[in-house]
Protein backbone atom coordinates (compact mmCIF):
# COMPACT_ATOMS: atom_id res chain seq x y z
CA UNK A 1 -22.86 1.53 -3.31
CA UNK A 2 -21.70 -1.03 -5.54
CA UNK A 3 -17.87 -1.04 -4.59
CA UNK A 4 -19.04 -2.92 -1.00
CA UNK A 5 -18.80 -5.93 -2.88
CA UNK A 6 -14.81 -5.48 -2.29
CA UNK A 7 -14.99 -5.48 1.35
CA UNK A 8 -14.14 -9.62 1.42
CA UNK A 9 -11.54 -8.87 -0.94
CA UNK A 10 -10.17 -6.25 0.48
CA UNK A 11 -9.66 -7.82 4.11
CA UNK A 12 -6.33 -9.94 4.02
CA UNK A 13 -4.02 -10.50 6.94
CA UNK A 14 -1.19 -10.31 4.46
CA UNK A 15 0.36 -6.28 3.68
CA UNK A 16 1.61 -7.09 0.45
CA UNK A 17 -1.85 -9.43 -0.81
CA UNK A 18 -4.00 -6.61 0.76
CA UNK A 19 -2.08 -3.81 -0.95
CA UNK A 20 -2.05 -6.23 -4.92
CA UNK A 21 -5.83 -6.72 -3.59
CA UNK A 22 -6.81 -2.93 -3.35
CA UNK A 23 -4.74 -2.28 -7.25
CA UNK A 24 -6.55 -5.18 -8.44
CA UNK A 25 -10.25 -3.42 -7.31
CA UNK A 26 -8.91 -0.02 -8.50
CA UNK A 27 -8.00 -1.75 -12.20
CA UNK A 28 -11.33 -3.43 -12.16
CA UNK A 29 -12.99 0.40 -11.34
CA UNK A 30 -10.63 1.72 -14.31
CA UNK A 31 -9.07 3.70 -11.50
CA UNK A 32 -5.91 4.73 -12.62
CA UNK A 33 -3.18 4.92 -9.86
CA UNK A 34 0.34 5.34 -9.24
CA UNK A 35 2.63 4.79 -6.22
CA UNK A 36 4.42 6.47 -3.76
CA UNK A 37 7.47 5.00 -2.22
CA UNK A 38 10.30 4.76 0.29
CA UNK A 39 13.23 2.75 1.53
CA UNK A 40 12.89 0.98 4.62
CA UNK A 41 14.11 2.75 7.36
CA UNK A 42 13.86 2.95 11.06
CA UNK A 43 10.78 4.40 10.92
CA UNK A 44 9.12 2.72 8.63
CA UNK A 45 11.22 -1.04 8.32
CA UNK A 46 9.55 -2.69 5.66
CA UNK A 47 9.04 0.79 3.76
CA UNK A 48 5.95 2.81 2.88
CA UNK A 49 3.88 2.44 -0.57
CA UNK A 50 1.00 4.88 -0.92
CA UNK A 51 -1.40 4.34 -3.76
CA UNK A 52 -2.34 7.79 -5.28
CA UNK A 53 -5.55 7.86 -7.92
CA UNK A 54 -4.35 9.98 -10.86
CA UNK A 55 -5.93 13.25 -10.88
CA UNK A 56 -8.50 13.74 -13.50
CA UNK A 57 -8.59 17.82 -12.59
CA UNK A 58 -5.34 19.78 -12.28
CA UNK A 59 -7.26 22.39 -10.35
CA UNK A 60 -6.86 22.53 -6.63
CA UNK A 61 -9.15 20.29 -4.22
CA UNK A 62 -9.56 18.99 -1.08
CA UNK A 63 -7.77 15.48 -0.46
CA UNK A 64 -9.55 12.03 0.52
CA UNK A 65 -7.81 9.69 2.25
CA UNK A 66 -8.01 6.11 4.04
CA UNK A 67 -5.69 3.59 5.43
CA UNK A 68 -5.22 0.61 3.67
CA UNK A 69 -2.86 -1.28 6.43
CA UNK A 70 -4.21 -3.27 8.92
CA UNK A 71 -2.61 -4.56 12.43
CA UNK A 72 -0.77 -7.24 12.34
CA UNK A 73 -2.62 -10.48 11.86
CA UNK A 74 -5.58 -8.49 11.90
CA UNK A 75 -8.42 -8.86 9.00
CA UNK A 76 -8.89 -5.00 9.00
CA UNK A 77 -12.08 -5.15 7.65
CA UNK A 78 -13.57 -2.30 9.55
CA UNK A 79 -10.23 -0.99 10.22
CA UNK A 80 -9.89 0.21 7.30
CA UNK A 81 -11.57 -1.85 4.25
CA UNK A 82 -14.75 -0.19 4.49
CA UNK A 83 -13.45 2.94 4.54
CA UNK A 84 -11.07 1.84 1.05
CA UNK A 85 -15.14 0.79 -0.49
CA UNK A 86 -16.36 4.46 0.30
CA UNK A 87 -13.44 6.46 -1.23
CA UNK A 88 -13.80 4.01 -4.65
CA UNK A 89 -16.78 4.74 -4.82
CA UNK A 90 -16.47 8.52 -4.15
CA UNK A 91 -14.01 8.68 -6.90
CA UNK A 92 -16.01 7.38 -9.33
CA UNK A 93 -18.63 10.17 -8.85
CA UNK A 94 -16.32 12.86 -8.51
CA UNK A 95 -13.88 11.21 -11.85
CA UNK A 96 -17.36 11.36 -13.46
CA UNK A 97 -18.67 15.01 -12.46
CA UNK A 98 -14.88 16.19 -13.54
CA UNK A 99 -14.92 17.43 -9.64
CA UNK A 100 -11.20 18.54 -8.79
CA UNK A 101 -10.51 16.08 -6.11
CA UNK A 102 -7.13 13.65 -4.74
CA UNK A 103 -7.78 10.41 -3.56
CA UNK A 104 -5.21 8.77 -1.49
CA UNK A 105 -5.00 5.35 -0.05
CA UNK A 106 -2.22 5.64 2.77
CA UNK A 107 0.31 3.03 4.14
CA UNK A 108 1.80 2.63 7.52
CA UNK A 109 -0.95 4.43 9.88
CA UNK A 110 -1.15 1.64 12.44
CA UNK A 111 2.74 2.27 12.30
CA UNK A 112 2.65 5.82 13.33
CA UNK A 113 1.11 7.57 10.26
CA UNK A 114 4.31 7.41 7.86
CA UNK A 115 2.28 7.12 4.82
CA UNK A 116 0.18 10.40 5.39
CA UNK A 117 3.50 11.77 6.88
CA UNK A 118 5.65 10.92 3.21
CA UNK A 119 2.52 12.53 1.42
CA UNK A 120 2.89 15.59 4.01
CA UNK A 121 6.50 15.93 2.76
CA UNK A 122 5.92 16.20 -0.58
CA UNK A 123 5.08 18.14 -3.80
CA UNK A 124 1.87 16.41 -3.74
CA UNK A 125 0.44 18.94 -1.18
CA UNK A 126 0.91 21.47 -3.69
CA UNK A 127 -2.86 21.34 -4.72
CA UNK A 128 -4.37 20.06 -1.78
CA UNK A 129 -6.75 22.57 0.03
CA UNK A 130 -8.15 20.64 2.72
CA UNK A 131 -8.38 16.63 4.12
CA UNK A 132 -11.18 14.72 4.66
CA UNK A 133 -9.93 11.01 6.59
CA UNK A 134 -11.98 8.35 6.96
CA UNK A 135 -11.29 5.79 9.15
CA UNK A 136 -13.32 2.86 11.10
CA UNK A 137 -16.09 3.87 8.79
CA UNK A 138 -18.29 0.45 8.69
CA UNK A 139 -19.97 -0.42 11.43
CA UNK A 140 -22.84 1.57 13.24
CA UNK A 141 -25.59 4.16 13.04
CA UNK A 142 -23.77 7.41 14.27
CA UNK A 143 -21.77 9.23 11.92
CA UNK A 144 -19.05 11.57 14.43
CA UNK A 145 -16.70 13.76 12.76
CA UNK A 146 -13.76 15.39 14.53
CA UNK A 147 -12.80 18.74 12.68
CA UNK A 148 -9.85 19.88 15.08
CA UNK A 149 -10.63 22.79 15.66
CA UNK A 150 -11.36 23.67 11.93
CA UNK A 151 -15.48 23.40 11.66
CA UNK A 152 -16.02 26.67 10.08
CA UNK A 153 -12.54 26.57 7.80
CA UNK A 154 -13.03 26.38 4.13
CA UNK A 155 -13.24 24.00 2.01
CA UNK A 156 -14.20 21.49 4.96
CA UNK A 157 -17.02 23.44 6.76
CA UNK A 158 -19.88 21.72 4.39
CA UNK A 159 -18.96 18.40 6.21
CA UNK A 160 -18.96 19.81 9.55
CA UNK A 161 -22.65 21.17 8.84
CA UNK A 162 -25.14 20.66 11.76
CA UNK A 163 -28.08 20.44 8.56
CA UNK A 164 -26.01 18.09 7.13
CA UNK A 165 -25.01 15.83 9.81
CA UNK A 166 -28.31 15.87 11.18
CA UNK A 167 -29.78 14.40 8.20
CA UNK A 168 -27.35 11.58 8.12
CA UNK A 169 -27.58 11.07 11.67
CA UNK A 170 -23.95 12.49 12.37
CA UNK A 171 -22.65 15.25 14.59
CA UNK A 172 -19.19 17.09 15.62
CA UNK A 173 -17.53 14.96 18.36
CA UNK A 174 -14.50 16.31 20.76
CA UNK A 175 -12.18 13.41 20.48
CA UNK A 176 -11.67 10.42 17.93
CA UNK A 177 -8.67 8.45 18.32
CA UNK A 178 -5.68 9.78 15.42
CA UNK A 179 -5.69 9.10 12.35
CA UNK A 180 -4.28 9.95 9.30
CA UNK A 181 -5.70 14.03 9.91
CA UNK A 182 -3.27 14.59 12.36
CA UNK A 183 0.26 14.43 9.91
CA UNK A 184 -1.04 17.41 8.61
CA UNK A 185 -1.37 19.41 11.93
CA UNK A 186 0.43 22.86 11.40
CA UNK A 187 -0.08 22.57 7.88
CA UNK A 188 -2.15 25.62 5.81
CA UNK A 189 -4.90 23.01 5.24
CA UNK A 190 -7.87 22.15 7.16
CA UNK A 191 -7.98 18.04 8.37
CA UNK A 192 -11.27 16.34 9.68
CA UNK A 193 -11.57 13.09 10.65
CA UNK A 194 -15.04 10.83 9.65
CA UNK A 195 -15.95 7.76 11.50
CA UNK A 196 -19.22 5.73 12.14
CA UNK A 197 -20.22 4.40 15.66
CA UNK A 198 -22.77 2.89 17.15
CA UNK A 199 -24.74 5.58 19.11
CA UNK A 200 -24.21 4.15 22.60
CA UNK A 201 -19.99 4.96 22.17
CA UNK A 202 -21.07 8.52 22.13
CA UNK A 203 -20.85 8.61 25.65
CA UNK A 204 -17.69 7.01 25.62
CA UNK A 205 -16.20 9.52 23.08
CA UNK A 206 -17.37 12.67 25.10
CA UNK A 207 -15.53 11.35 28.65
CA UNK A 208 -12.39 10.79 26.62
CA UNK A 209 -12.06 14.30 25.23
CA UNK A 210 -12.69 15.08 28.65
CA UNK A 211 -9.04 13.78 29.57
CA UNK A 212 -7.06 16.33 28.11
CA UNK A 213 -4.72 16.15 24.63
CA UNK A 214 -2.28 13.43 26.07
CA UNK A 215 0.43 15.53 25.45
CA UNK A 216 1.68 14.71 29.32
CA UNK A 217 0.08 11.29 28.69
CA UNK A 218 -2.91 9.85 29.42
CA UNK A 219 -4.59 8.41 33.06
CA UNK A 220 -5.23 5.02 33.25
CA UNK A 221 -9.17 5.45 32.95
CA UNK A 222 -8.45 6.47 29.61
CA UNK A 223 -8.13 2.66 28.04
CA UNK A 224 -10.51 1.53 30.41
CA UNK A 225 -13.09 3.83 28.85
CA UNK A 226 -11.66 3.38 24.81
CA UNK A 227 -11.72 -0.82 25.62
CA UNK A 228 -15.77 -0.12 26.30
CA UNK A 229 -16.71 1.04 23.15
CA UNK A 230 -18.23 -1.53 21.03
CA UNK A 231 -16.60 -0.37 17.90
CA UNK A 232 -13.13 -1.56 19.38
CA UNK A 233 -14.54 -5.07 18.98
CA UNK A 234 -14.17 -4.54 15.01
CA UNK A 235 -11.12 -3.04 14.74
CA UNK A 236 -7.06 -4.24 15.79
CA UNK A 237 -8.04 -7.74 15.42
CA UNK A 238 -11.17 -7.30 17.94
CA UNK A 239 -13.76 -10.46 17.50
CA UNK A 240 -15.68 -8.36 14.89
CA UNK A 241 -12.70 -7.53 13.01
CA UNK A 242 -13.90 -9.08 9.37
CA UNK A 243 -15.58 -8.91 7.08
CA UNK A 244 -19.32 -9.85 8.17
CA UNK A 245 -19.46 -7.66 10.59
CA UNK A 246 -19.22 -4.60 7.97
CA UNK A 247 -22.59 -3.04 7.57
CA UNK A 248 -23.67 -1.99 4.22
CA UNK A 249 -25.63 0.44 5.59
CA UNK A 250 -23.26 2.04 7.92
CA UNK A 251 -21.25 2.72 4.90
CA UNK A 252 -23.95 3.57 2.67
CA UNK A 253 -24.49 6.74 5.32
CA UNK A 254 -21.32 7.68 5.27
CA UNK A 255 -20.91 7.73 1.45
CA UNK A 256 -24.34 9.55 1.60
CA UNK A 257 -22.98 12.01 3.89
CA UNK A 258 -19.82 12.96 1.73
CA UNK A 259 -21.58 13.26 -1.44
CA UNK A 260 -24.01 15.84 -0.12
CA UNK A 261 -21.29 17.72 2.00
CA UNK A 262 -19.12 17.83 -1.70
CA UNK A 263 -22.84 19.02 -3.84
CA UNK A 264 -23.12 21.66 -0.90
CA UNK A 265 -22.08 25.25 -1.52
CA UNK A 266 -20.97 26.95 1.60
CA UNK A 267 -22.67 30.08 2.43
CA UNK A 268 -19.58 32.42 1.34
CA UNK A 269 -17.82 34.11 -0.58
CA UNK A 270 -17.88 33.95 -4.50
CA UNK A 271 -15.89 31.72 -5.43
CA UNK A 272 -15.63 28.76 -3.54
CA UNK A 273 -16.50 26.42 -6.13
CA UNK A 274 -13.06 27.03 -8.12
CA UNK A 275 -11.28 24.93 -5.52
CA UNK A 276 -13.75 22.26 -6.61
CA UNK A 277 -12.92 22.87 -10.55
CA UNK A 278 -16.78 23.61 -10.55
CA UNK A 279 -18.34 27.46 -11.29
CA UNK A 280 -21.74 26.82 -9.48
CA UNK A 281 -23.73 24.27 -7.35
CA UNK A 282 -24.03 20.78 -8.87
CA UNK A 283 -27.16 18.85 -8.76
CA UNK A 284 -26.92 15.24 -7.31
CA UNK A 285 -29.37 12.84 -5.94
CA UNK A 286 -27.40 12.03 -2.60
CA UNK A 287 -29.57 8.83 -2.50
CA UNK A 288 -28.05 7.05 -4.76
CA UNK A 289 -26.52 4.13 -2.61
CA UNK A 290 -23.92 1.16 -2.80
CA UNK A 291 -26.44 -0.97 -3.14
C-alpha cells in the first residue's frame, strides 16, 4: 500500500497543518475533494471542516470514514493517520473499479464526534447505505470489528464475515471505545467500527463489554482495564503516539481485509450489488499491498 508513505506527513500536532497536510496528499493522489463547514459554536469552538472525496458514482453506497483530528498536542499518528493512509488508498481502488462508494475524512471526533454528527445532519446521507469507521487502525496483529448489533445487516455483513475475518486474522469484538459509528445510531443505516490490536488487548476488550453500555456511567475498573491495553500507548499522545510506531503491516491487513469484504457478494438476495453500482461479483487480487 503505497499511500503509507504519508503517515510522517500526515502526523502534525498542528489542526490546521494536519488538515492543509491531508488536501495536499489527496491533490498528490488526484483525489478530488470538497469541504464541509460550520461556524464555531459552543459545541464545536474553533468550527468543524470535513473533507468529502467527490463521488465518482451517483449510485448509492456504503460510506468510509476516518478521523483526521488528533488530541491536543498529540502526533496522532495511530490515532488516526494510519487509518487516513488506508481510506486513500481504498479510494483509489474503488475510483478505479467505478465502485459506488463515499469517502469521508471527519473533523472534531476527539471533540465529541461533531464532524460525523454535521455529516449525520445533512443531505449527504441521502445515498449512504451503510458506514464502515476506521479508527486506531495501525498498530498490531488482531483485526476486531464492532458491528453494534448490525453483523448480519446489509450492505455491512461481508465485513463482519467469520471466513473473512478469519483469514485476516480479525474477529467480531463486544466493545471498542466510540468512534465516529456511533453519530449515526438510530439512523436507517448500518455502522461498524474497524480497529487493529495487538492480540493480547483482546482480553482487555472482552472484560470491558462486560461493564455494561455506560449509560449510568462507568465503575472505576473500567479505566483501569482501558489504561492496560497496549494500544493506548499509541494513541492520545501515549509514548507510541508517532509515527514509527505505525506498522506497515498492521495496515496492510486491514486494507487487505476491506478490499476482500467490498469484492465479496453476500449470500442474498439478487441484487445486492446495485448498492455497489456493480451488476455481479468483481474479481480482485486482495493481495495486492501498500507496499
Amino acid at each position: 500500500m503505497k499511500s503509507s508513505q504519508y503517515i510522517t506527513q500526515l502526523s502534525l500536532k498542528d489542526p490546521a497543518e494536519r488538515r492543509e497536510a491531508l488536501k495536499t496528499v489527496l491533490k498528490q493522489e488526484e483525489l478530488s475533494f470538497y469541504t464541509q463547514e460550520e461556524e464555531p459554536s459552543s459545541k464545536a469552538p474553533k468550527g468543524i471542516i470535513n473533507i468529502l472525496l467527490t463521488p465518482w458514482s451517483n449510485d448509492p453506497g456504503l460510506l468510509f470514514c476516518a478521523h483526521y483530528d488528533a488530541v491536543p498536542g498529540s502526533f496522532g499518528a495511530n490515532d488516526n493517520a494510519a487509518s487516513l493512509c488506508i481510506l486513500i488508498e481504498l479510494a483509489k481502488v474503488l475510483k478505479e473499479k467505478n465502485i459506488s462508494a463515499r469517502i469521508v475524512f471527519f473533523d472534531g471526533e476527539e471533540t465529541g464526534n461533531t464532524g460525523s454528527k454535521l455529516f449525520v445532519a445533512s443531505k449527504e446521507m441521502e445515498s449512504i447505505t451503510g458506514v464502515v469507521n476506521l479508527d486506531v487502525c495501525g498498530f498490531g496483529d488482531t483485526i476486531a470489528v464492532y458491528d453494534r448489533g448490525n453483523a448480519k445487516k446489509e450492505p455491512v455483513r461481508s465485513f463482519c464475515s467469520k471466513t473473512i475475518l478469519d483469514s485476516h486474522n480479525g474477529l467480531l469484538v463486544k466493545y471498542l471505545p466510540p468512534s465516529d459509528e456511533a453519530s449515526f445510531t438510530g439512523r436507517r443505516v448500518p455502522a461498524i467500527s474497524v480497529a487493529i490490536i495487538p492480540h493480547w488487548d483482546i482480553q482487555y476488550l472482552s472484560a470491558l463489554s462486560q461493564m455494561g453500555s455506560g449509560i449510568l456511567g462507568r465503575p472505576p475498573e473500567f479505566d483501569m482495564i482501558l489504561s492496560q491495553m497496549e494500544v493506548t500507548t499509541t494513541m492520545h499522545g501515549g509514548y507510541r503516539d508517532s509515527p514509527e510506531w505505525v506498522q506497515k503491516e498492521a495496515m496492510n491487513r486491514i486494507y487487505r481485509y476491506l478490499l476482500e469484504a467490498i469484492m465479496t457478494r453476500p449470500e442474498r438476495k439478487k441484487g445486492w450489488f446495485q448498492g455497489w453500482g456493480i451488476s455481479s461479483p468483481s474479481t480482485f487480487n486482495t493481495r495486492n499491498n501498500m507496499d
